[in-house]
PDB file of N, CA and C in Angstrom:
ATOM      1  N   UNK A   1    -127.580 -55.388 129.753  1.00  0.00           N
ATOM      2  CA  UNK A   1    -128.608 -56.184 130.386  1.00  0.00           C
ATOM      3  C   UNK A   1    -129.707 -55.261 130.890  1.00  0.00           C
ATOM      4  N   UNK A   2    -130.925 -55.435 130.775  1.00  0.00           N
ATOM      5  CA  UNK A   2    -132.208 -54.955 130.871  1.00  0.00           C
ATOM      6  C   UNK A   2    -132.099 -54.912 132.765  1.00  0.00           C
ATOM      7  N   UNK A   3    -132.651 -54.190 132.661  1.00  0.00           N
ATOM      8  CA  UNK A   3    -132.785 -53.811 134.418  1.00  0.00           C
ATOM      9  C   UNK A   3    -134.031 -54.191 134.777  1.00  0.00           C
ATOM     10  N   UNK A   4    -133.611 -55.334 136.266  1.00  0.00           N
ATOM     11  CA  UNK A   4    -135.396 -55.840 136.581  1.00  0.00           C
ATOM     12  C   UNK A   4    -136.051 -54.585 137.414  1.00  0.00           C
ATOM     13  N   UNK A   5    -137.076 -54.678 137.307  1.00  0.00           N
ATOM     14  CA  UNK A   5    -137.901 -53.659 138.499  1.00  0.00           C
ATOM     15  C   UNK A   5    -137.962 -54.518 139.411  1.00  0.00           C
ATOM     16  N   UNK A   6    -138.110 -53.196 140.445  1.00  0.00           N
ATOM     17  CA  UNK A   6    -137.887 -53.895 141.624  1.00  0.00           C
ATOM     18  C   UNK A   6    -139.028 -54.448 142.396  1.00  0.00           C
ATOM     19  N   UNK A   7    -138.899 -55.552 142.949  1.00  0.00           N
ATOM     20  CA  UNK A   7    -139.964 -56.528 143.578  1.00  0.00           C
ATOM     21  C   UNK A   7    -140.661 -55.838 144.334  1.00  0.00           C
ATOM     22  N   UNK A   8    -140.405 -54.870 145.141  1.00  0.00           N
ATOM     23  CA  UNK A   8    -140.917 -54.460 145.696  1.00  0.00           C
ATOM     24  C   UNK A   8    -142.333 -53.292 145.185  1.00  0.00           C
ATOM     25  N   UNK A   9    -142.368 -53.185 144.232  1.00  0.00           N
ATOM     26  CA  UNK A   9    -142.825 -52.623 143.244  1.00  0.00           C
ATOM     27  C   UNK A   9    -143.745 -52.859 142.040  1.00  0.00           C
ATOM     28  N   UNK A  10    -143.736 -54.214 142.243  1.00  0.00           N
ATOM     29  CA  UNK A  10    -144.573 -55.184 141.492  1.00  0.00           C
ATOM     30  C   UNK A  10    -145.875 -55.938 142.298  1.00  0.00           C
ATOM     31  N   UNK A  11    -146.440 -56.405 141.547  1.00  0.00           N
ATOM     32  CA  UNK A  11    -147.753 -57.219 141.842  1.00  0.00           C
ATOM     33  C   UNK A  11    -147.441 -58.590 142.644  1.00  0.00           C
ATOM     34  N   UNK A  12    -147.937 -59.017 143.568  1.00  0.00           N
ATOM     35  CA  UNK A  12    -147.830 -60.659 143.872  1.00  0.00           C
ATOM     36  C   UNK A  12    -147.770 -61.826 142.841  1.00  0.00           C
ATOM     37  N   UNK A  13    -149.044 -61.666 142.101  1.00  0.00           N
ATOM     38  CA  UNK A  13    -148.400 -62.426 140.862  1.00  0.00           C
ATOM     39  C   UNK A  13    -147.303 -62.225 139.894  1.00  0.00           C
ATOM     40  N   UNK A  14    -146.852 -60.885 139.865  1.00  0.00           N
ATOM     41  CA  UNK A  14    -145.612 -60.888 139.177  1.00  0.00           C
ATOM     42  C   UNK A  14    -144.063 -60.919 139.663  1.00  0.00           C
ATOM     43  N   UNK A  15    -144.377 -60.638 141.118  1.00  0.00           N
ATOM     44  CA  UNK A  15    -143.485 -61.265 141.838  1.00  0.00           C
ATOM     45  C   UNK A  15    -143.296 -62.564 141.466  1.00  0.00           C
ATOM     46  N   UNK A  16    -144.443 -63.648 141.705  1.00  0.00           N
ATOM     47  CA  UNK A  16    -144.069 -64.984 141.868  1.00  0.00           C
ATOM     48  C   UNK A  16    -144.233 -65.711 139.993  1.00  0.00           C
ATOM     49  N   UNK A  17    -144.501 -64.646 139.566  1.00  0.00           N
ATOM     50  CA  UNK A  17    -143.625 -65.326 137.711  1.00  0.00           C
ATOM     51  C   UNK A  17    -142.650 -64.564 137.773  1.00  0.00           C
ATOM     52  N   UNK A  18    -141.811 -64.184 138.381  1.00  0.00           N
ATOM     53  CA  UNK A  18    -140.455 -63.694 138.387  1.00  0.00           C
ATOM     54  C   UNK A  18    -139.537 -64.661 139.042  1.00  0.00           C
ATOM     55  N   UNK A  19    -140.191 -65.564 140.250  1.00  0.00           N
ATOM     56  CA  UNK A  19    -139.661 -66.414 140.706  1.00  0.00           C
ATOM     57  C   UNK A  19    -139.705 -67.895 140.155  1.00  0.00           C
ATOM     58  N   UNK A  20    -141.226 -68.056 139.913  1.00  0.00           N
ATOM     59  CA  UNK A  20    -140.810 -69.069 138.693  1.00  0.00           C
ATOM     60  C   UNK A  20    -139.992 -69.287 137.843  1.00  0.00           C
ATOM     61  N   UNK A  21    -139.615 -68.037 137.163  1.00  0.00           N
ATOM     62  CA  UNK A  21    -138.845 -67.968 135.933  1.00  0.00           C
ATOM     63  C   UNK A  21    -137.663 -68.342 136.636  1.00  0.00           C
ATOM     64  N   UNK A  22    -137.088 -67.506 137.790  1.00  0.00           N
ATOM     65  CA  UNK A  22    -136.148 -67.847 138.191  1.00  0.00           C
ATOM     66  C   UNK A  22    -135.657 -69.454 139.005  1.00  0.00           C
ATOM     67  N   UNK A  23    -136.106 -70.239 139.005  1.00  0.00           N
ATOM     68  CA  UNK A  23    -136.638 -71.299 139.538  1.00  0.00           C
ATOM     69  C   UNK A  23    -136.072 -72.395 138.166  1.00  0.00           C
ATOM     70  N   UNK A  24    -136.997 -71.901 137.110  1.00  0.00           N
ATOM     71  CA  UNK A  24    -136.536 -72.796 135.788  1.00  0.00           C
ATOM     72  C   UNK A  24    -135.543 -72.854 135.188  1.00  0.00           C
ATOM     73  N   UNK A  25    -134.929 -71.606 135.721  1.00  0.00           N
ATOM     74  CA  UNK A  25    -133.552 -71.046 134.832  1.00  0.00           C
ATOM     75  C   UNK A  25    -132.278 -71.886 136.162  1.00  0.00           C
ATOM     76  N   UNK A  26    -132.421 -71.748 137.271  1.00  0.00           N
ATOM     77  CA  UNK A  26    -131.917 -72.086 138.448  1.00  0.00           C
ATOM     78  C   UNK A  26    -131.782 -73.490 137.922  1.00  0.00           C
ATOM     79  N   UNK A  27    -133.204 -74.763 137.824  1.00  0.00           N
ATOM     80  CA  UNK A  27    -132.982 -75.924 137.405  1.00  0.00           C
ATOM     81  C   UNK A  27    -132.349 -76.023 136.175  1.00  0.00           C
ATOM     82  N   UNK A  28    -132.438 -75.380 135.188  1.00  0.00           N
ATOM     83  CA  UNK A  28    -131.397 -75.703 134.235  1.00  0.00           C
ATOM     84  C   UNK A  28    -130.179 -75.889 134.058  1.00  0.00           C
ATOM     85  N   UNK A  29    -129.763 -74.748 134.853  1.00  0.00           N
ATOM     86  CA  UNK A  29    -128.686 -73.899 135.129  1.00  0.00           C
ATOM     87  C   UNK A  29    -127.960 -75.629 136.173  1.00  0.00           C
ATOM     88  N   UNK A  30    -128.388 -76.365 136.800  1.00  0.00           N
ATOM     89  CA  UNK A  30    -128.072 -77.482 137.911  1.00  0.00           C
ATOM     90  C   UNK A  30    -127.987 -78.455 136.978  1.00  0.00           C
ATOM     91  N   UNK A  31    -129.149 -78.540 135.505  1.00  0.00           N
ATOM     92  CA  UNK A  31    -128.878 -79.554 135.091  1.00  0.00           C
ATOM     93  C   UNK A  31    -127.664 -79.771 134.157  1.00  0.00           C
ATOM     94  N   UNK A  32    -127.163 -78.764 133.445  1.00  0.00           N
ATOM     95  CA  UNK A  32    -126.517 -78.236 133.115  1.00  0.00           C
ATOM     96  C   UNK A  32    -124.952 -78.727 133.641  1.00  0.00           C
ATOM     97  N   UNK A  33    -124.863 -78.352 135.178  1.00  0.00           N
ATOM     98  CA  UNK A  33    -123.754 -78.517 135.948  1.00  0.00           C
ATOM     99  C   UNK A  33    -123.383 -80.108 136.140  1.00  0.00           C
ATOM    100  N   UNK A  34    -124.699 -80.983 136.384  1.00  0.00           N
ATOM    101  CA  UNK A  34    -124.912 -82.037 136.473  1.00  0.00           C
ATOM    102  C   UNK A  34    -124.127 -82.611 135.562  1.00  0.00           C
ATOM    103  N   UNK A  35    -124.261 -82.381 134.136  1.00  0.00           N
ATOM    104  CA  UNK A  35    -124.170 -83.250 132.780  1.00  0.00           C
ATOM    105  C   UNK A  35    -122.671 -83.122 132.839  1.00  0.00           C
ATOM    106  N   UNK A  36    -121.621 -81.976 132.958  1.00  0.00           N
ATOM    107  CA  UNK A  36    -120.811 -81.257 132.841  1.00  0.00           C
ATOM    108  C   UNK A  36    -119.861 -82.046 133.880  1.00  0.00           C
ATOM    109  N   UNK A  37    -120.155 -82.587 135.475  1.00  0.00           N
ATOM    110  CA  UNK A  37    -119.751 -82.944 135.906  1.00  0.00           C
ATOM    111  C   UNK A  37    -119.698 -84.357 135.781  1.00  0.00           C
ATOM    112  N   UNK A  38    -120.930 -85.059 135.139  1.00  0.00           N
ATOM    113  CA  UNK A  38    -120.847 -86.518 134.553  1.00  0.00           C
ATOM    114  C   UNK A  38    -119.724 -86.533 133.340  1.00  0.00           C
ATOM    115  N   UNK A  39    -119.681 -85.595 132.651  1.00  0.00           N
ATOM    116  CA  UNK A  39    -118.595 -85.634 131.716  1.00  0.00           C
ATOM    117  C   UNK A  39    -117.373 -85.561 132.156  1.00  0.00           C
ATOM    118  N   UNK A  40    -116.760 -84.831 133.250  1.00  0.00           N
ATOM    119  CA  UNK A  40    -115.528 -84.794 133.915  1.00  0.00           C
ATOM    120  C   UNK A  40    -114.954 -85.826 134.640  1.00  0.00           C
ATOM    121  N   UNK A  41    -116.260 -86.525 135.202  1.00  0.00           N
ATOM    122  CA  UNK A  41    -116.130 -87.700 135.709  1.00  0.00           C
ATOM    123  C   UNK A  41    -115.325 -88.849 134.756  1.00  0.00           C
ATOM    124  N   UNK A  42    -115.935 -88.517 133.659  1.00  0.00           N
ATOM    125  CA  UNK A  42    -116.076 -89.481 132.430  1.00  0.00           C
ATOM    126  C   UNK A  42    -114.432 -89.433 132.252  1.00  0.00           C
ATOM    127  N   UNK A  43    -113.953 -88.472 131.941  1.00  0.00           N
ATOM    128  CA  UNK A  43    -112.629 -87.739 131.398  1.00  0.00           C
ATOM    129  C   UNK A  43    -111.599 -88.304 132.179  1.00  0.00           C
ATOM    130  N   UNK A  44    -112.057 -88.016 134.060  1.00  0.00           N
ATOM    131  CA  UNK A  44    -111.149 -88.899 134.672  1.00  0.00           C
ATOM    132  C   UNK A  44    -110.975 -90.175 134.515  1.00  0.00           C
ATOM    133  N   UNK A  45    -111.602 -90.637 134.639  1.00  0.00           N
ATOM    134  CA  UNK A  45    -111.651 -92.572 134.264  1.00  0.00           C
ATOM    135  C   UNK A  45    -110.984 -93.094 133.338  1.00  0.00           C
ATOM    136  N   UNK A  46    -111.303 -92.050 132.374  1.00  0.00           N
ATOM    137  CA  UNK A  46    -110.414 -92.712 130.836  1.00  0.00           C
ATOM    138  C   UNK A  46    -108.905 -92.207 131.328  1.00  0.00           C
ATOM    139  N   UNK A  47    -108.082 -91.142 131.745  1.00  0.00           N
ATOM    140  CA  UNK A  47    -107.369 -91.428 131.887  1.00  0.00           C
ATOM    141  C   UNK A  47    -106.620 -92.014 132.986  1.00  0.00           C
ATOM    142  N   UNK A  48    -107.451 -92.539 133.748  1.00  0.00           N
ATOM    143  CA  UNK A  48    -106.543 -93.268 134.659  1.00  0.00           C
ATOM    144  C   UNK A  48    -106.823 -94.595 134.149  1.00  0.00           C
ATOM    145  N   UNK A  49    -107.483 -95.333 133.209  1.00  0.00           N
ATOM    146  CA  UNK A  49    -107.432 -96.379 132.508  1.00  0.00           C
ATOM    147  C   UNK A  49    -106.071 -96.070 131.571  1.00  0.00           C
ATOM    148  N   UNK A  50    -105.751 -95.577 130.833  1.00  0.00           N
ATOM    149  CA  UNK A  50    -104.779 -94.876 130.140  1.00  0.00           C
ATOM    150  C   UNK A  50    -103.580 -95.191 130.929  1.00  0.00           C
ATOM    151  N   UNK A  51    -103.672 -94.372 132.385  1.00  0.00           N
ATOM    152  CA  UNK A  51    -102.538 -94.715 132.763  1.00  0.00           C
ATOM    153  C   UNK A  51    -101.971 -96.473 133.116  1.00  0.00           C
ATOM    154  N   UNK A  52    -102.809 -96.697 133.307  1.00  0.00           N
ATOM    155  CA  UNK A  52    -102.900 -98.365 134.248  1.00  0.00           C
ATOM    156  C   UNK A  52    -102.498 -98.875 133.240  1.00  0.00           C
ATOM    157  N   UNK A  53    -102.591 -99.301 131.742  1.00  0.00           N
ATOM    158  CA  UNK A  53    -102.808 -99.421 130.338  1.00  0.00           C
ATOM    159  C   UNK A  53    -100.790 -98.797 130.002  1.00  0.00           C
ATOM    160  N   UNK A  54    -100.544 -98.013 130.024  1.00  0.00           N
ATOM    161  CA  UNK A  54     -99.443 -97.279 129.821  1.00  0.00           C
ATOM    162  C   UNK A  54     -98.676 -98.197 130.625  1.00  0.00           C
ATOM    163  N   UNK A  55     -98.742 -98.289 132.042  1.00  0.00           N
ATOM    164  CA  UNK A  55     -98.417 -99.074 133.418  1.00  0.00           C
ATOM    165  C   UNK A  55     -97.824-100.533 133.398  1.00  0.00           C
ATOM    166  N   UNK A  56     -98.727-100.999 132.554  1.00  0.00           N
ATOM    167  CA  UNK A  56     -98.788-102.348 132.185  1.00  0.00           C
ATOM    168  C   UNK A  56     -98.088-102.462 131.015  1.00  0.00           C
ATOM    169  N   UNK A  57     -97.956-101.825 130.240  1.00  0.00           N
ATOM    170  CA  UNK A  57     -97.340-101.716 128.633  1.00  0.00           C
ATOM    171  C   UNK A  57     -95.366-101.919 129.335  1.00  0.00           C
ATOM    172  N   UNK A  58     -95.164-101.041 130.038  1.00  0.00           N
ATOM    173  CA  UNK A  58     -93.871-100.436 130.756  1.00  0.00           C
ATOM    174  C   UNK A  58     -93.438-101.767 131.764  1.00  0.00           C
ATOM    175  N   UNK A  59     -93.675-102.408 132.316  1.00  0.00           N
ATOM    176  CA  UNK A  59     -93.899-103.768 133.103  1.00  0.00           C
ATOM    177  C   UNK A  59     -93.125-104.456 132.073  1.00  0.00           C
ATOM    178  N   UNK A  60     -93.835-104.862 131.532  1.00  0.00           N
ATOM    179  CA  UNK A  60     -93.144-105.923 130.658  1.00  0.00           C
ATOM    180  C   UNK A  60     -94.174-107.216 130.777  1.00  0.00           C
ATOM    181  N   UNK A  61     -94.936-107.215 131.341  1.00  0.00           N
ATOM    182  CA  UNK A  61     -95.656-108.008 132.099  1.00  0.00           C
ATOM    183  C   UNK A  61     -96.874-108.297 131.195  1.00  0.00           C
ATOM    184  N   UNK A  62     -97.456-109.677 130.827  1.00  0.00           N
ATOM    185  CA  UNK A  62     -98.421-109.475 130.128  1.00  0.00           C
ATOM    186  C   UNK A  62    -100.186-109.209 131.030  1.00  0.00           C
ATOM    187  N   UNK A  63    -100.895-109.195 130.341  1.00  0.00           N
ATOM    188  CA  UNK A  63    -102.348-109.292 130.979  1.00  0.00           C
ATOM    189  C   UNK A  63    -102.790-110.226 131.762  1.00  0.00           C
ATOM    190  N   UNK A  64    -102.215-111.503 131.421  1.00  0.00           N
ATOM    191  CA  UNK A  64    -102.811-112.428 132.412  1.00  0.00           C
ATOM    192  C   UNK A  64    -101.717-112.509 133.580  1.00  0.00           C
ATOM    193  N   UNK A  65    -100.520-112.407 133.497  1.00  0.00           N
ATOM    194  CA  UNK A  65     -99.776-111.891 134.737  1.00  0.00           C
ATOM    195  C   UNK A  65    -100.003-111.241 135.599  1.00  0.00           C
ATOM    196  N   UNK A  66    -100.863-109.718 135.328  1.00  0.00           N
ATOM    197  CA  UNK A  66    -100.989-109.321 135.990  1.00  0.00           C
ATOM    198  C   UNK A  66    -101.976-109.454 136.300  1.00  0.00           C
ATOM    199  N   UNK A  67    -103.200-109.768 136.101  1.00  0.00           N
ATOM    200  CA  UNK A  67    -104.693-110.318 135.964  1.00  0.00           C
ATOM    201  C   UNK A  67    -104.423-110.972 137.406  1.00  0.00           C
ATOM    202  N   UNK A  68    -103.523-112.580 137.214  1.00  0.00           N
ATOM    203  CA  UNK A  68    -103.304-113.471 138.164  1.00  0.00           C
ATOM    204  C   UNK A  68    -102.402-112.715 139.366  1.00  0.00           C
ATOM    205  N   UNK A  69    -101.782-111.490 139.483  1.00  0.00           N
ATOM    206  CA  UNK A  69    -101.278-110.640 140.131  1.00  0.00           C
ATOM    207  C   UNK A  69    -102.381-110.204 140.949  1.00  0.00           C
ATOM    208  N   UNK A  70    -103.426-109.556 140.764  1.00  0.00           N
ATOM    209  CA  UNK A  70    -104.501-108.375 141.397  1.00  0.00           C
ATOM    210  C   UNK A  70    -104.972-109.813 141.729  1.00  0.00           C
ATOM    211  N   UNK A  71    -105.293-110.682 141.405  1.00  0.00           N
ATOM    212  CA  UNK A  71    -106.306-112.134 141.853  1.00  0.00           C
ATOM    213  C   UNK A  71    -105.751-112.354 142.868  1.00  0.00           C
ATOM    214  N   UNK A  72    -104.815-112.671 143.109  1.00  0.00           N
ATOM    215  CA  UNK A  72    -104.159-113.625 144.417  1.00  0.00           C
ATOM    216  C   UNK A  72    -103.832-112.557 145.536  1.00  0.00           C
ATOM    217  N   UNK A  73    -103.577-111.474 145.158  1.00  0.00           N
ATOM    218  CA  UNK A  73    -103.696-110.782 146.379  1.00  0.00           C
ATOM    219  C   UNK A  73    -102.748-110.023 146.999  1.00  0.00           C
ATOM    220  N   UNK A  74    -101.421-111.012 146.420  1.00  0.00           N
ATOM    221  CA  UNK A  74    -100.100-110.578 146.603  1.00  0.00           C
ATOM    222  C   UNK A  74     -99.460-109.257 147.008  1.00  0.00           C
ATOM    223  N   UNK A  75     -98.520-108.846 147.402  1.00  0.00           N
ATOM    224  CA  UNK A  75     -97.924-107.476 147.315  1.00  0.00           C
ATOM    225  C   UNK A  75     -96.726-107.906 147.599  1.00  0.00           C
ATOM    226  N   UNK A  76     -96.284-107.741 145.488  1.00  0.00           N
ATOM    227  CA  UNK A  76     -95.040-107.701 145.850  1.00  0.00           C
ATOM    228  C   UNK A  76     -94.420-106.392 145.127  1.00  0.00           C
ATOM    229  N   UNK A  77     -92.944-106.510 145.866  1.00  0.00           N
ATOM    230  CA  UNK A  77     -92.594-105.288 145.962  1.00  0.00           C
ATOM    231  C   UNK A  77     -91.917-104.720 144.512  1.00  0.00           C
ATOM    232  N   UNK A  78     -91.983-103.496 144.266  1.00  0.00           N
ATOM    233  CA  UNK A  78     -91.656-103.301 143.186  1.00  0.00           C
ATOM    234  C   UNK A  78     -90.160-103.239 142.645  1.00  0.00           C
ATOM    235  N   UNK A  79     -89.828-103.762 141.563  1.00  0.00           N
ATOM    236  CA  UNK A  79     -88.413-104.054 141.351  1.00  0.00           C
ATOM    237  C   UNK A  79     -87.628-103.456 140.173  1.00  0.00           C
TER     238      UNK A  79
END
């Protein structure tokens, strides 16, 4: 890696296109993290649909059973 000179050592304007640059690379660098974490997000969801899905398969129980289960409010206990 190329070695920066040091700021102190440079011009005001090249100070502050050094900070720009760094600035654009910084926002990328966030948007980047952003997308990455919308995707992880993403990743979780599906499998806890998966599981619920798996959950329900193992029950014995069909969809509208349990449909009319989460509707009414109930809590019953598991057997």
């Amino acid at each position: 890696m190329a070695r920066r000179k040091k700021l102190e050592n440079t011009s005001l304007e090249e100070q502050l296109e050094y900070v720009e640059q760094e600035i654009r690379t910084k926002e990328s660098d966030l948007k980047e993290l952003r997308h990455k974490a919308k995707e992880i997000r993403k990743k979780i969801e599906e499998k806890q649909k998966d599981e619920i899905f798996s959950a329900l398969l193992a029950s014995g129980k069909t969809v509208e059973e349990v449909m009319m289960y989460l509707k009414s409010g109930n809590e019953e206990k598991a057997e």
